[in-house]
Protein backbone atom coordinates (compact mmCIF):
# COMPACT_ATOMS: atom_id res chain seq x y z
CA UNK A 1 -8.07 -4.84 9.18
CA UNK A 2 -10.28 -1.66 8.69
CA UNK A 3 -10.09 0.06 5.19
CA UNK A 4 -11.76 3.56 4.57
CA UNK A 5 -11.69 4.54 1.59
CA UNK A 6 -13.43 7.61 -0.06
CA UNK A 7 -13.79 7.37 -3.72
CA UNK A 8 -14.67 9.28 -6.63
CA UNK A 9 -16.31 12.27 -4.57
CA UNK A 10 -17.08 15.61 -6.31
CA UNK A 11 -13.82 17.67 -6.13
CA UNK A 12 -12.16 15.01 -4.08
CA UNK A 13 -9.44 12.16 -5.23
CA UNK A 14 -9.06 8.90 -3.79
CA UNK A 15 -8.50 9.22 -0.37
CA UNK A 16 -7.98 5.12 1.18
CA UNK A 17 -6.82 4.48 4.86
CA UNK A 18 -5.66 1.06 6.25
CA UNK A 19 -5.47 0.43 10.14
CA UNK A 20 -3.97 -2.79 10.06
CA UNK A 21 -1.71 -3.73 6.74
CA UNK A 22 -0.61 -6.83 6.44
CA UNK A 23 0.84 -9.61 3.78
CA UNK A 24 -2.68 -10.45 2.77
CA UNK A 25 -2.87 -7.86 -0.24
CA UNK A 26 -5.60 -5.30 0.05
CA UNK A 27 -7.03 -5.21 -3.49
CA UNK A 28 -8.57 -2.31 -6.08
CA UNK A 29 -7.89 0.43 -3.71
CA UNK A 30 -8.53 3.23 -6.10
CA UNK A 31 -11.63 1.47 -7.87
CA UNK A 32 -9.30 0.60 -10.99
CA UNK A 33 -6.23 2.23 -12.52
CA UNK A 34 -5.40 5.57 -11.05
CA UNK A 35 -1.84 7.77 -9.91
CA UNK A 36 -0.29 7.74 -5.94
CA UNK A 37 0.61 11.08 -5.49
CA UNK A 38 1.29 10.84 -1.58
CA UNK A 39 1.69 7.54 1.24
CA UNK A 40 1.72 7.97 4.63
CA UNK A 41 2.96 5.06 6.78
CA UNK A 42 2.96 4.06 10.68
CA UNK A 43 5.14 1.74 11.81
CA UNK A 44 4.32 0.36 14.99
CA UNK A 45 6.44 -2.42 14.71
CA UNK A 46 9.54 -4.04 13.02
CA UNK A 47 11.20 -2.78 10.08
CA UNK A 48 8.43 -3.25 7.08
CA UNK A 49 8.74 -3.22 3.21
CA UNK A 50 5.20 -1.30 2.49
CA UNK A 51 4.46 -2.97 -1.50
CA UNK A 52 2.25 -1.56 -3.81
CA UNK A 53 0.96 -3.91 -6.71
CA UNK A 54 -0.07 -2.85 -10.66
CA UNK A 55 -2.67 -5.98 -9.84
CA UNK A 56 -6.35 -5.95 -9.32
CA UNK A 57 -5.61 -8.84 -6.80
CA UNK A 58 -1.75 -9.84 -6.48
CA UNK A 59 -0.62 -13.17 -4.66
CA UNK A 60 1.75 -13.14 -2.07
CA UNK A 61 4.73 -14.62 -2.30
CA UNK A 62 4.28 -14.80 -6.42
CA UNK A 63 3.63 -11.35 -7.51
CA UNK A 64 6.44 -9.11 -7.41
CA UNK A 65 5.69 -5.47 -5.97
CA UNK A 66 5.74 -2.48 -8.65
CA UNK A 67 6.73 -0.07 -5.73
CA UNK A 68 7.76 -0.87 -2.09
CA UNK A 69 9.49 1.39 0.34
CA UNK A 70 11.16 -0.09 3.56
CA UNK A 71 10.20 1.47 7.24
CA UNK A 72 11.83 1.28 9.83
CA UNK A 73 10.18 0.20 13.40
CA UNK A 74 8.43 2.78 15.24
CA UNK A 75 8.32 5.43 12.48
CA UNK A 76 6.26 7.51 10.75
CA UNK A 77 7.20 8.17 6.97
CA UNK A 78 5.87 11.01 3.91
CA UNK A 79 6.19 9.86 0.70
CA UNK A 80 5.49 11.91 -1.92
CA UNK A 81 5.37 11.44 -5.50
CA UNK A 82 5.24 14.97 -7.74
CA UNK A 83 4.97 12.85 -10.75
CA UNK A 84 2.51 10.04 -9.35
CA UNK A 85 2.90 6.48 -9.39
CA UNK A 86 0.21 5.07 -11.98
CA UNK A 87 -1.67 1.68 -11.95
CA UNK A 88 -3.35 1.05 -15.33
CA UNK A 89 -5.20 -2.68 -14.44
CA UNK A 90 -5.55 -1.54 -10.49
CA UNK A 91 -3.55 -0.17 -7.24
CA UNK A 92 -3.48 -3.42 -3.99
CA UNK A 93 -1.60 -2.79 -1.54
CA UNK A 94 0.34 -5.56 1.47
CA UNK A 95 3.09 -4.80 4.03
CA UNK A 96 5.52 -7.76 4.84
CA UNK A 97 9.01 -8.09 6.95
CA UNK A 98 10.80 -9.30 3.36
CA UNK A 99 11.13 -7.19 0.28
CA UNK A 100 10.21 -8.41 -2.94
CA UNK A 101 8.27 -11.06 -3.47
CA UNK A 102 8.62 -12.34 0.06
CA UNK A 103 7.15 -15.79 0.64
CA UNK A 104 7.99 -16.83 4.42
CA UNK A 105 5.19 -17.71 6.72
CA UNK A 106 6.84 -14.86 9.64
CA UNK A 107 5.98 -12.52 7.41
CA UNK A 108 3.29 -9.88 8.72
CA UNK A 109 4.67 -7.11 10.00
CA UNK A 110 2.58 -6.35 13.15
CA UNK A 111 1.33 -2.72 12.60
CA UNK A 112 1.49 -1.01 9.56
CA UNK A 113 -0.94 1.50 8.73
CA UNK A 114 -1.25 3.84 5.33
CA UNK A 115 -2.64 6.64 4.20
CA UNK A 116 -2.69 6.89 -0.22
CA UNK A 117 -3.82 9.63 -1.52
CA UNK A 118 -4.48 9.33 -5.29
CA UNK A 119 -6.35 10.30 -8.14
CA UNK A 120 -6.96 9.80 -11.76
């Protein structure tokens, strides 16, 4: 798992890229709450439910996902979001095989990456 993230820069949003996505939650990407205005995903793999959490650090398998998206293997998706999806406590991030909550130990989806590009 390699996370870049660039945050808070002068005249530049939140800009966070994952390699490797997985259903171990990546937490705080945008350094608190914050709007998604735009995801891009890579599927490598199997189909894949890309989550997105309103949780500083959301458990698997308990938290339900405030936004998830399903992608199917060996694609590359845009999502954009005119309005913005907003996180007021924080913005994590998993990927899993199973929607929703999702709790099964097959879970991870093999390779997911994601681009978010956000702001506040």
């Amino acid at each position: 798992m390699a996370i870049t993230s660039n945050t808070h820069l002068p005249n530049f949003d939140d800009l966070v890229k994952q390699s490797s996505c997985t259903k171990s939650p990546d937490n705080n990407l945008l350094d608190g709450s914050g709007t998604v205005f735009n995801l891009r995903l890579v599927n490598q793999a199997n189909i894949t439910y890309f989550k997105l959490y309103d949780a500083f650090s959301p458990t698997y398998g308990t938290t339900g996902p405030d936004f998830q998206v399903a992608i199917a293997a060996d694609t590359t998706m845009t999502v954009q979001c005119r309005q913005g999806i907003t996180f007021s406590s924080a913005c994590s991030a998993a990927a899993a095989r199973q929607g929703g909550t999702g709790a099964t130990g097959n879970d991870n989806p093999g390779g997911l990456a994601y681009t978010i590009f956000g702001g506040e």
